[in-house]
N, C-alpha and C. Protein backbone atom coordinates (compact mmCIF):
# COMPACT_ATOMS: atom_id res chain seq x y z
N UNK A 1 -58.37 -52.20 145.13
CA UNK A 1 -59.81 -52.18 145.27
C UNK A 1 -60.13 -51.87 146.73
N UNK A 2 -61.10 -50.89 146.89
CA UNK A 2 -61.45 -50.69 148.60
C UNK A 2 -63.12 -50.91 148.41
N UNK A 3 -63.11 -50.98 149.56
CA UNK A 3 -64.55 -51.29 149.77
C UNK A 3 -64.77 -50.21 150.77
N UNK A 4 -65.92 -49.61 151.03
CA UNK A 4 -65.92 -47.82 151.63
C UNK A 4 -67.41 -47.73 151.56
N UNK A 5 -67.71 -46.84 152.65
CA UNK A 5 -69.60 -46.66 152.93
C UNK A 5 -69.41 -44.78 151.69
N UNK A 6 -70.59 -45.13 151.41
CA UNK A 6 -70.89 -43.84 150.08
C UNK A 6 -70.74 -42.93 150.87
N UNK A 7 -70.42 -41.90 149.54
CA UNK A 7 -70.42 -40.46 150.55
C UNK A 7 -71.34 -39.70 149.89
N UNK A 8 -71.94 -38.65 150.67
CA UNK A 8 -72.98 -37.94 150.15
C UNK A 8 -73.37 -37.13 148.65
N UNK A 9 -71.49 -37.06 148.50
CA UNK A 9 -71.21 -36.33 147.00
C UNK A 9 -71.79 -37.22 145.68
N UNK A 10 -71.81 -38.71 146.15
CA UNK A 10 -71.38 -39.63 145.37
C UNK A 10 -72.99 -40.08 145.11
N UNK A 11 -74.33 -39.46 145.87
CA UNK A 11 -75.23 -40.03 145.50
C UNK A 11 -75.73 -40.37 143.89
N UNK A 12 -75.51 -39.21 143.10
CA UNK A 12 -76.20 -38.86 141.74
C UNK A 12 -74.94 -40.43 140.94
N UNK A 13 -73.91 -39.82 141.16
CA UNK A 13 -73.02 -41.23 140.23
C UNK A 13 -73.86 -42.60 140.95
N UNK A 14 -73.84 -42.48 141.91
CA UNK A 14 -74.75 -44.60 142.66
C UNK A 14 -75.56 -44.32 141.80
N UNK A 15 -76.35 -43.65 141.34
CA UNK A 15 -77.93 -44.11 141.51
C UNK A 15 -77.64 -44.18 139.37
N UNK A 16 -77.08 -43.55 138.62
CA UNK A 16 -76.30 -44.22 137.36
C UNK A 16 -75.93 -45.57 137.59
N UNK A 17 -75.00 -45.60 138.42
CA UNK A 17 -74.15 -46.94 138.46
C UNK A 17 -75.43 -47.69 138.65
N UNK A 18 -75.84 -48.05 139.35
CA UNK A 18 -77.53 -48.88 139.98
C UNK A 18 -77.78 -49.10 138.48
N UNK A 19 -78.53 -47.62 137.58
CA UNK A 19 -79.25 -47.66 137.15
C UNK A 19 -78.54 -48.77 135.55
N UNK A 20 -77.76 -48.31 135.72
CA UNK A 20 -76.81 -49.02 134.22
C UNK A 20 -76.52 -50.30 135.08
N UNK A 21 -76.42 -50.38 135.44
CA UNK A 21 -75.83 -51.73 136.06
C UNK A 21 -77.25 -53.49 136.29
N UNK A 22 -78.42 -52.78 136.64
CA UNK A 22 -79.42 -53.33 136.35
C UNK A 22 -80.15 -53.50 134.96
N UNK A 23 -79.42 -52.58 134.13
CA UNK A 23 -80.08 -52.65 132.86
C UNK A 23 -79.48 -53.60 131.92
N UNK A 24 -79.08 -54.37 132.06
CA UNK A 24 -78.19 -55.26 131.84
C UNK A 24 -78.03 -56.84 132.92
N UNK A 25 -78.71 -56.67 133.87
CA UNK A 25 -79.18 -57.24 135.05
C UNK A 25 -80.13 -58.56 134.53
N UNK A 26 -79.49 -60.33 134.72
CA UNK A 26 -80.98 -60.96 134.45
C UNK A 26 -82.26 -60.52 135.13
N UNK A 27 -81.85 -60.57 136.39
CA UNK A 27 -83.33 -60.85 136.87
C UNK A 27 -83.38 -58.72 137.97
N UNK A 28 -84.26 -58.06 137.62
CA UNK A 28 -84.34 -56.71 137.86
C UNK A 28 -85.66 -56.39 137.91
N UNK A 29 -86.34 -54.86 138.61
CA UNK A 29 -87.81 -54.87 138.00
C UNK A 29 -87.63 -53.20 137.39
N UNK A 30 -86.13 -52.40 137.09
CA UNK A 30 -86.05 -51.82 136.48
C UNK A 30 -86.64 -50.28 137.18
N UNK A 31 -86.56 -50.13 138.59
CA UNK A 31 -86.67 -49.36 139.51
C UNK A 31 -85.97 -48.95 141.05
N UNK A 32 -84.69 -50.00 141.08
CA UNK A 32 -83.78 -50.11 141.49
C UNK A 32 -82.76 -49.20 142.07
N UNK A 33 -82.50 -48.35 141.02
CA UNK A 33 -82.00 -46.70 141.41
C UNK A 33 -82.85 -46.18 142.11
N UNK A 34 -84.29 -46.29 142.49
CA UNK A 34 -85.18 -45.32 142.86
C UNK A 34 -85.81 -46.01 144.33
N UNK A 35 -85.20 -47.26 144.19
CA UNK A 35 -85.70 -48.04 145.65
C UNK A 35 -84.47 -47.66 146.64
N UNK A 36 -83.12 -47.45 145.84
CA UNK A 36 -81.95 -47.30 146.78
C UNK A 36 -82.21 -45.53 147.23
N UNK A 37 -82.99 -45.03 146.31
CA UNK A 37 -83.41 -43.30 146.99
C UNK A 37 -84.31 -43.42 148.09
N UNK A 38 -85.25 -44.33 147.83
CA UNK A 38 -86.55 -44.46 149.06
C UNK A 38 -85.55 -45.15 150.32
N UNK A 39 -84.36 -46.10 150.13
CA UNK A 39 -84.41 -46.58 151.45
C UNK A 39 -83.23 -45.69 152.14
N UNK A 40 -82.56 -44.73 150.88
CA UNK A 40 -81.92 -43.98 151.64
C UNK A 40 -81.91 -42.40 152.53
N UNK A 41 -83.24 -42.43 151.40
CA UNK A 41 -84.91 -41.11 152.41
C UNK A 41 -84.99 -41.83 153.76
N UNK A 42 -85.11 -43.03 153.91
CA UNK A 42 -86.04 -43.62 155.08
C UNK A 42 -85.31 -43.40 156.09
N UNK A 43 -86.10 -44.30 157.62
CA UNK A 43 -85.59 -44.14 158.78
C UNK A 43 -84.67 -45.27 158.76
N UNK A 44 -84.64 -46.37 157.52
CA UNK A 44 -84.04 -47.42 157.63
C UNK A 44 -82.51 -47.58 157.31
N UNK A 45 -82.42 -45.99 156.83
CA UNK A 45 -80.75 -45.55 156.58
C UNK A 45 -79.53 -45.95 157.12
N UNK A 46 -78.92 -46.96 156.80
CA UNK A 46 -77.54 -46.75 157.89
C UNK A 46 -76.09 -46.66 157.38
N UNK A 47 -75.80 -45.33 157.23
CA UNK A 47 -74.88 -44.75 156.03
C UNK A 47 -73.40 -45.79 156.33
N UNK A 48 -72.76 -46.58 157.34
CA UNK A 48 -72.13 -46.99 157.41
C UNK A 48 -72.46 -48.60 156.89
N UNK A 49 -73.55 -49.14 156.77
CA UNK A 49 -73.86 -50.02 155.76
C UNK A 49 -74.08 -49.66 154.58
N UNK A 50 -73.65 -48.80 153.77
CA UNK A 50 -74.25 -48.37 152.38
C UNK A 50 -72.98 -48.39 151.96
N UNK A 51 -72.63 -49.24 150.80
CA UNK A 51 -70.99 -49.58 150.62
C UNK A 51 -70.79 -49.32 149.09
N UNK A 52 -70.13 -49.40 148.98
CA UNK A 52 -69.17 -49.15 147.53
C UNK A 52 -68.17 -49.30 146.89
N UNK A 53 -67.53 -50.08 146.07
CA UNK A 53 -66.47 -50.76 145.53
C UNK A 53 -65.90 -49.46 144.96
N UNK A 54 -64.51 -49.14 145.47
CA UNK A 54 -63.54 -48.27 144.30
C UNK A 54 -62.56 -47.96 144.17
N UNK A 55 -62.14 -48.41 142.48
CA UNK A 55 -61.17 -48.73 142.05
C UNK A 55 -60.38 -48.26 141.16
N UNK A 56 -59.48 -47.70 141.63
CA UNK A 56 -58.65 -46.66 140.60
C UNK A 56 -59.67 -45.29 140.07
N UNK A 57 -60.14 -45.16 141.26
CA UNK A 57 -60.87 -43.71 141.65
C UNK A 57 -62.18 -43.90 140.62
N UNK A 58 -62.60 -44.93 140.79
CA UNK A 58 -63.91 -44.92 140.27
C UNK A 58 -64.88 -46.10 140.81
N UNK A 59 -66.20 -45.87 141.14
CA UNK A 59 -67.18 -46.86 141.68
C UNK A 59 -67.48 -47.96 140.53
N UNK A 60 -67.03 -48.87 141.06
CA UNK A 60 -67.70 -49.96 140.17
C UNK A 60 -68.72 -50.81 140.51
N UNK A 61 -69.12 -50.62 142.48
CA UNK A 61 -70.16 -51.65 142.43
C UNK A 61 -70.42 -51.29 143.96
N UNK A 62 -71.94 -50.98 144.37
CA UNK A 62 -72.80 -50.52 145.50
C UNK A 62 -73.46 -51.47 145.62
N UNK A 63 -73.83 -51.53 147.15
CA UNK A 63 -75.12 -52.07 147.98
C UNK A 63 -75.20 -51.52 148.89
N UNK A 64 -76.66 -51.92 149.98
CA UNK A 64 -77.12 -51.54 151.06
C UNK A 64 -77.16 -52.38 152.07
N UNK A 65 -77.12 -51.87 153.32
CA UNK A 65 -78.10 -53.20 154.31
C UNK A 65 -78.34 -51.98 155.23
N UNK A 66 -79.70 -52.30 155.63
CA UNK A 66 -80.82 -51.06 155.70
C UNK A 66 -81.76 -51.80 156.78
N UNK A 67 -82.06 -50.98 157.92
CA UNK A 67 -83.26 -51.51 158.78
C UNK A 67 -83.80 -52.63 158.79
N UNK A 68 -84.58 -53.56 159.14
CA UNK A 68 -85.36 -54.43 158.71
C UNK A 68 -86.45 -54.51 160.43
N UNK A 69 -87.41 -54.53 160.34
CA UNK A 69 -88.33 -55.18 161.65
C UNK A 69 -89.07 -56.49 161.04
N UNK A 70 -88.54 -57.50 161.91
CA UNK A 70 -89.51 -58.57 161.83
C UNK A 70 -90.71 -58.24 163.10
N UNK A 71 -91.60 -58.50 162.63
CA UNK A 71 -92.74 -58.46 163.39
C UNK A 71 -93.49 -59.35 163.96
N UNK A 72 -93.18 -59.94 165.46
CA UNK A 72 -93.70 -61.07 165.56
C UNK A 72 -94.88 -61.06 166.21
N UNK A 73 -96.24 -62.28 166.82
CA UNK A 73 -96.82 -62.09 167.62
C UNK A 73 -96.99 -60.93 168.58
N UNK A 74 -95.85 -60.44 169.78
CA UNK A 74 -95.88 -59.86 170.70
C UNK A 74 -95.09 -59.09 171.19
N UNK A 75 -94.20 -59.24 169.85
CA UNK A 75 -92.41 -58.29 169.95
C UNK A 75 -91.99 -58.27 168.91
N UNK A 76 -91.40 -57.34 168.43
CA UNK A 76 -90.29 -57.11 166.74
C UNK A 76 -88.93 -57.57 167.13
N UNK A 77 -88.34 -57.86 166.24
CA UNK A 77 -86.95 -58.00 166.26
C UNK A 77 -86.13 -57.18 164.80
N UNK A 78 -85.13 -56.60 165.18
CA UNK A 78 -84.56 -55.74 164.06
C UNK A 78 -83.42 -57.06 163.19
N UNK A 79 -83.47 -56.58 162.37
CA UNK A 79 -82.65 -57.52 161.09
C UNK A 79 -82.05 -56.41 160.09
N UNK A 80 -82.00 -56.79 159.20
CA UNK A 80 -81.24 -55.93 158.01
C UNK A 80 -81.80 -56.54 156.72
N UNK A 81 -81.96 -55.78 155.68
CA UNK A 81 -82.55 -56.10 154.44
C UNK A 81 -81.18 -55.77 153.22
N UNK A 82 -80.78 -56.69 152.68
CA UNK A 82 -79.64 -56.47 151.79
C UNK A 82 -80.35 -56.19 150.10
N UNK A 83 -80.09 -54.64 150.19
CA UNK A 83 -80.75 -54.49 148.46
C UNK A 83 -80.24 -52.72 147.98
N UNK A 84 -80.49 -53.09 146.60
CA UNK A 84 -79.84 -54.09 145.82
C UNK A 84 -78.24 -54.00 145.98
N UNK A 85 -77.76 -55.00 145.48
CA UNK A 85 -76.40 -55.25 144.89
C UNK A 85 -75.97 -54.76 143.42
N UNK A 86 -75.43 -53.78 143.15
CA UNK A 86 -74.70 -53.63 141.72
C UNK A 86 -73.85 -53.83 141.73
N UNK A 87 -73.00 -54.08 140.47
CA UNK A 87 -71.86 -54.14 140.20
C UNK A 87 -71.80 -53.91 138.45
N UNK A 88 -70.73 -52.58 138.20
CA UNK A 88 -70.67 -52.44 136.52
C UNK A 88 -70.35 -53.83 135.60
N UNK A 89 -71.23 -53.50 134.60
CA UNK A 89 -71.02 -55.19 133.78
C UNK A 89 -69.61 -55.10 133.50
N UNK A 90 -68.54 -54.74 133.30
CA UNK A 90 -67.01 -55.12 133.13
C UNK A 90 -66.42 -55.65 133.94
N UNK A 91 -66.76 -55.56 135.70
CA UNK A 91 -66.49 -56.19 136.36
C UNK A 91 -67.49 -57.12 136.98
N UNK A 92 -68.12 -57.76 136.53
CA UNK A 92 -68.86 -58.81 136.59
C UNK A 92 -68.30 -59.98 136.80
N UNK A 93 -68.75 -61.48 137.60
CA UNK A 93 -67.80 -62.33 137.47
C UNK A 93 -66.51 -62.23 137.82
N UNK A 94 -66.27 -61.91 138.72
CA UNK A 94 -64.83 -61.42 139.31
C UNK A 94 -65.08 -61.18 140.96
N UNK A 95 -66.13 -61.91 140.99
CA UNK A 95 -65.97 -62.14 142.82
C UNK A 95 -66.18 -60.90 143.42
N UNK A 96 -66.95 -59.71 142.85
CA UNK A 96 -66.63 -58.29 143.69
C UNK A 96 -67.61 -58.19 144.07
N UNK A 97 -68.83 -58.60 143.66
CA UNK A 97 -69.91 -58.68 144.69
C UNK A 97 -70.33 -59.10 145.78
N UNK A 98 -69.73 -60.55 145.58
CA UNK A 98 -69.09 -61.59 147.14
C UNK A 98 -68.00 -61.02 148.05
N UNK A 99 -67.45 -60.36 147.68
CA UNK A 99 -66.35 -59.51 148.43
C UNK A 99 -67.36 -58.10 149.35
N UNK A 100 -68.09 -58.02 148.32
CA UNK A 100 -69.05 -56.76 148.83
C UNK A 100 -70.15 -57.24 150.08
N UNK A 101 -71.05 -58.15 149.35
CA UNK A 101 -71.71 -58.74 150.29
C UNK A 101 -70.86 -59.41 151.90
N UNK A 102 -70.17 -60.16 151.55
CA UNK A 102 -69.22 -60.70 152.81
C UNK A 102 -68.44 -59.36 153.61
N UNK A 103 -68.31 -58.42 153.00
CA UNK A 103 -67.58 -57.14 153.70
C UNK A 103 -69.05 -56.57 154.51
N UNK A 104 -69.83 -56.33 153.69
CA UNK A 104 -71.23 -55.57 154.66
C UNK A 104 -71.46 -56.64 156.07
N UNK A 105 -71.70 -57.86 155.46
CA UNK A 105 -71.78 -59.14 157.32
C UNK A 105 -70.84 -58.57 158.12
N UNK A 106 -69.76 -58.76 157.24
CA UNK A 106 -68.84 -58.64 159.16
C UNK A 106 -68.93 -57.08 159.49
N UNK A 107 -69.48 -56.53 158.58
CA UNK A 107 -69.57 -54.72 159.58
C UNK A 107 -71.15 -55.05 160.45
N UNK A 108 -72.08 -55.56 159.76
CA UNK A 108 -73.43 -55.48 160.70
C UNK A 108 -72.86 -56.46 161.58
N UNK A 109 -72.41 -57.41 161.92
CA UNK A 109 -72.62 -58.47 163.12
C UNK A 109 -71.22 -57.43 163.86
N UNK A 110 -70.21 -56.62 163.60
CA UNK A 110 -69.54 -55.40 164.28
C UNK A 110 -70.64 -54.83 164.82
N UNK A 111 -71.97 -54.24 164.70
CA UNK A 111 -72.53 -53.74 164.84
C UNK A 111 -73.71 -54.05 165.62
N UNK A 112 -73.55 -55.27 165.36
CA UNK A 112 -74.73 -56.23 166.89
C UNK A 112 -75.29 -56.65 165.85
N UNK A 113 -75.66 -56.56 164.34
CA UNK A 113 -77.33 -57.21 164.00
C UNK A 113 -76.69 -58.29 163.66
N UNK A 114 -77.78 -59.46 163.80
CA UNK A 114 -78.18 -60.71 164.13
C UNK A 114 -78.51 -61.69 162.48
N UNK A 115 -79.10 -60.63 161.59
CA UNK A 115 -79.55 -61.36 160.33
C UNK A 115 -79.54 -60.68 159.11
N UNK A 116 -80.02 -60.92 158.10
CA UNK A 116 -80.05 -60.95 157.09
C UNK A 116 -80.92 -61.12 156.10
N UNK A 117 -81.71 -60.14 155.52
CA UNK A 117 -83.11 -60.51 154.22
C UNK A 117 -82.86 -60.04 152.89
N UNK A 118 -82.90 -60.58 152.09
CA UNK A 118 -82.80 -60.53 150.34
C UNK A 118 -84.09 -60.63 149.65
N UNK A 119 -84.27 -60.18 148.98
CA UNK A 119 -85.04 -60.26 147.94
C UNK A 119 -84.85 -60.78 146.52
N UNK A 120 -84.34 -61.44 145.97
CA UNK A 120 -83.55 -61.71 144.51
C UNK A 120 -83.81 -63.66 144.45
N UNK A 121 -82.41 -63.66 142.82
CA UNK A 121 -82.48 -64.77 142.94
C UNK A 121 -81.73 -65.47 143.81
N UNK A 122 -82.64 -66.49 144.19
CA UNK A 122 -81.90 -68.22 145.19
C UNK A 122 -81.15 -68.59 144.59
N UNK A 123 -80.85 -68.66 143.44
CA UNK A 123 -79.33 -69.61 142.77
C UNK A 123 -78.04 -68.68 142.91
N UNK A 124 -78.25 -67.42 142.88
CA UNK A 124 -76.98 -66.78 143.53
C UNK A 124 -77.08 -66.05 144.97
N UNK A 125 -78.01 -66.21 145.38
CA UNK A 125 -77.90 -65.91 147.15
C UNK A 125 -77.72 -67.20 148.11
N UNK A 126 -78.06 -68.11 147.87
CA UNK A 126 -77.87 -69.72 148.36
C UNK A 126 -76.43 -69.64 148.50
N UNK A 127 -75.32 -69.26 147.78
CA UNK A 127 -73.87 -69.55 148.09
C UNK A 127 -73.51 -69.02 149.48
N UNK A 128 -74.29 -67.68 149.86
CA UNK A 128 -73.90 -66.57 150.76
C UNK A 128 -74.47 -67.15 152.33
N UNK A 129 -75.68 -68.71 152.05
CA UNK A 129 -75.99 -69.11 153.27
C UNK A 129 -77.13 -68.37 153.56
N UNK A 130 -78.13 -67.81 152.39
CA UNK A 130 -79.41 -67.39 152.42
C UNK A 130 -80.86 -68.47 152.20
N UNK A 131 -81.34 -68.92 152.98
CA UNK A 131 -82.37 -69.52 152.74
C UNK A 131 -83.59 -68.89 152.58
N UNK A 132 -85.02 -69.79 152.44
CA UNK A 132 -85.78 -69.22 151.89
C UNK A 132 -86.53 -68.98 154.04
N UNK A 133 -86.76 -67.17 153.46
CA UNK A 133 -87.35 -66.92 155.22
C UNK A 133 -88.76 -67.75 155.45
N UNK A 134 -89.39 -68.56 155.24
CA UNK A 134 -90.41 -69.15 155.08
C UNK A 134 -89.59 -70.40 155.96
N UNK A 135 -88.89 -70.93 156.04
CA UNK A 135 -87.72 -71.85 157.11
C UNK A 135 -87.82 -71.24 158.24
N UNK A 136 -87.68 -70.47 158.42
CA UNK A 136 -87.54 -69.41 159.76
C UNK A 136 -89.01 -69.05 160.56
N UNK A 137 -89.78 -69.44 159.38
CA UNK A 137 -91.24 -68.77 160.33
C UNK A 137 -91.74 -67.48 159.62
N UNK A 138 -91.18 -66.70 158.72
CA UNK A 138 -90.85 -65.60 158.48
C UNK A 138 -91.61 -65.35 156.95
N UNK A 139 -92.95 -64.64 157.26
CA UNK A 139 -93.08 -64.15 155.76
C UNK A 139 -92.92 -62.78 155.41
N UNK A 140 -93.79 -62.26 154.17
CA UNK A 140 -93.54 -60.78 154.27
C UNK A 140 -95.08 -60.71 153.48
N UNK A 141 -95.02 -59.14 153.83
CA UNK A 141 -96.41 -58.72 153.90
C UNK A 141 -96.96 -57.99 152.64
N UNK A 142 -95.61 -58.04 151.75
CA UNK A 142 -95.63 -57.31 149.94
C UNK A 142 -96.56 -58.66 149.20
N UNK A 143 -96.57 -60.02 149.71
CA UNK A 143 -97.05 -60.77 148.33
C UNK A 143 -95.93 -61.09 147.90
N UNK A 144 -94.33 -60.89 148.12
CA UNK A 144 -93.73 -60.97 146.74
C UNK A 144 -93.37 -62.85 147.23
N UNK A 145 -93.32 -63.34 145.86
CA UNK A 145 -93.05 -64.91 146.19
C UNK A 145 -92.00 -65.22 146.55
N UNK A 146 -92.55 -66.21 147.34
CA UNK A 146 -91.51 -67.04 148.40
C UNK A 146 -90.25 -67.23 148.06
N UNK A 147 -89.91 -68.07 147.14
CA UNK A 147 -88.78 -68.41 147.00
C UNK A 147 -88.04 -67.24 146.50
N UNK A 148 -88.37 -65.79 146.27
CA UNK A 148 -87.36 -64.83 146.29
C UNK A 148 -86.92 -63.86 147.56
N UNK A 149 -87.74 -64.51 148.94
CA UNK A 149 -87.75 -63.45 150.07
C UNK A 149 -86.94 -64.75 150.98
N UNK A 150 -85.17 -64.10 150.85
CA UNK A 150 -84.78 -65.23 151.62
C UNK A 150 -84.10 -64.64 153.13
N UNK A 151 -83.11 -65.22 153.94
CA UNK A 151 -83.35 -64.99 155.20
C UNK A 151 -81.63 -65.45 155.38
N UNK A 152 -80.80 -64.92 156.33
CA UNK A 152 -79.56 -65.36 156.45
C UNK A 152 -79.18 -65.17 157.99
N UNK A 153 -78.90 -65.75 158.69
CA UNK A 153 -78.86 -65.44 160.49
C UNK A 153 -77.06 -65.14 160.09
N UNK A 154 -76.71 -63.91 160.46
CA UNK A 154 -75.10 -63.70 161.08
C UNK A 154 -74.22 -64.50 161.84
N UNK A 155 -75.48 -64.67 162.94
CA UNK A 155 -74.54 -65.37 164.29
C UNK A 155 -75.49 -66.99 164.26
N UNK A 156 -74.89 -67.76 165.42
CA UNK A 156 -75.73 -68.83 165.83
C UNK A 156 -76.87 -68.17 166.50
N UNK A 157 -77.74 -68.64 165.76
CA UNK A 157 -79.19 -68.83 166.05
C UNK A 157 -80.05 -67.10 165.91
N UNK A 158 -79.06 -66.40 164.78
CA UNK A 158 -79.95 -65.03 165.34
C UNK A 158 -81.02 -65.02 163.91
N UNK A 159 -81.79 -65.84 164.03
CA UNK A 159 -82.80 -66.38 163.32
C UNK A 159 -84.07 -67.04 164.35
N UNK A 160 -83.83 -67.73 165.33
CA UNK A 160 -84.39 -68.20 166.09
C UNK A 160 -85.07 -67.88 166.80
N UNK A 161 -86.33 -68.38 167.11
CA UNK A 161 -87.52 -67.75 167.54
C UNK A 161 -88.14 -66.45 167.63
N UNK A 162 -87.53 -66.05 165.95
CA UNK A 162 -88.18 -64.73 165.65
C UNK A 162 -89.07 -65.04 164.41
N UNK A 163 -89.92 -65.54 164.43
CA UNK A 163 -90.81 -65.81 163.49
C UNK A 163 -92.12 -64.62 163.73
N UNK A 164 -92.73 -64.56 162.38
CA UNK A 164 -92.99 -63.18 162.13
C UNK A 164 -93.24 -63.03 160.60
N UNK A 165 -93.65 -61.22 160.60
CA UNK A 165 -94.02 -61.10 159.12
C UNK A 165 -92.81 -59.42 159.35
N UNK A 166 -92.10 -59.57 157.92
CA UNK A 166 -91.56 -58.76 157.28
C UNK A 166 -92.05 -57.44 156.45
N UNK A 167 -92.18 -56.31 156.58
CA UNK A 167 -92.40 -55.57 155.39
C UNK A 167 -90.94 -55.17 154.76
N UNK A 168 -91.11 -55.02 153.77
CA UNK A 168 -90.02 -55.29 153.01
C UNK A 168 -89.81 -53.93 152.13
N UNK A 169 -90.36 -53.27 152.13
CA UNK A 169 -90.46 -52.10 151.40
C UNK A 169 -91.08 -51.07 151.74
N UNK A 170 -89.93 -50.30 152.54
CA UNK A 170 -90.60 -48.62 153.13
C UNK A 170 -91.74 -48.31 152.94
């Protein structure tokens, strides 16, 4: 199994994999393939965070971690927004998403960034040391509810005194 940033050939198969992979997904809003096109249009691109599980020459499971500005009072601070996570339902339950997610941290904090924002559920982002950004000072500016907009600092304290509002979606 390797873990590897996408390659350009490979967009049209991700955005299948995404798309089958959420359809089958508890909690999804079934536009997922088309949010990983917008954030990979954007300025928030960072092709060496855009990862991909593959195994015996085939992708079984993508994510992102993509720009983020917190916006505070009188200064921004940059973060990273982790979305979405797939993984094909056969390999489900087999730790490859946690392998995925924990492989993207140690490349961004390689990389200097400081934190971490999710959007999903708290009963499986809570293991990874995601709290709810509303702890932090930290809302976002979509409306979307609280307890799904959570917040993860990399290092000691790179959460700290960056309180602020998030947009969360290009």
């Amino acid at each position: 199994m390797l873990i590897r940033p996408e390659r350009e050939s490979e967009f049209d198969q991700i955005y299948n994999l995404v798309k089958t992979a959420f359809a089958t997904a508890p909690v999804k809003d079934g536009n997922e393939q088309e949010f990983v096109n917008t954030l990979r249009n954007s300025d928030r691109y960072i092709p060496e965070l855009a990862l991909v599980v593959e195994q015996d020459a085939q992708l079984i499971g993508h994510m992102m971690l993509t720009k983020l500005l917190i916006q505070g009072d009188f200064q921004s601070f940059e973060s990273l927004l982790l979305a979405p996570i797939a993984i094909v339902l056969e390999h489900r339950n087999k730790k490859i998403g946690a392998m995925l997610i924990e492989e993207s941290f140690k490349r961004a904090q390689a990389m200097g960034y400081a934190s971490v924002f999710v959007v999903g559920d708290p009963k499986y982002y809570h293991r990874f040391g995601f709290r709810s950004a509303l702890e932090f000072g930290i809302d976002n500016v979509e409306a979307i509810e609280h307890q799904y907009v959570m917040a993860h600092a990399l290092s000691p304290n790179g959460l700290e005194g960056k309180a602020g509002k998030v947009k969360l979606i290009p």
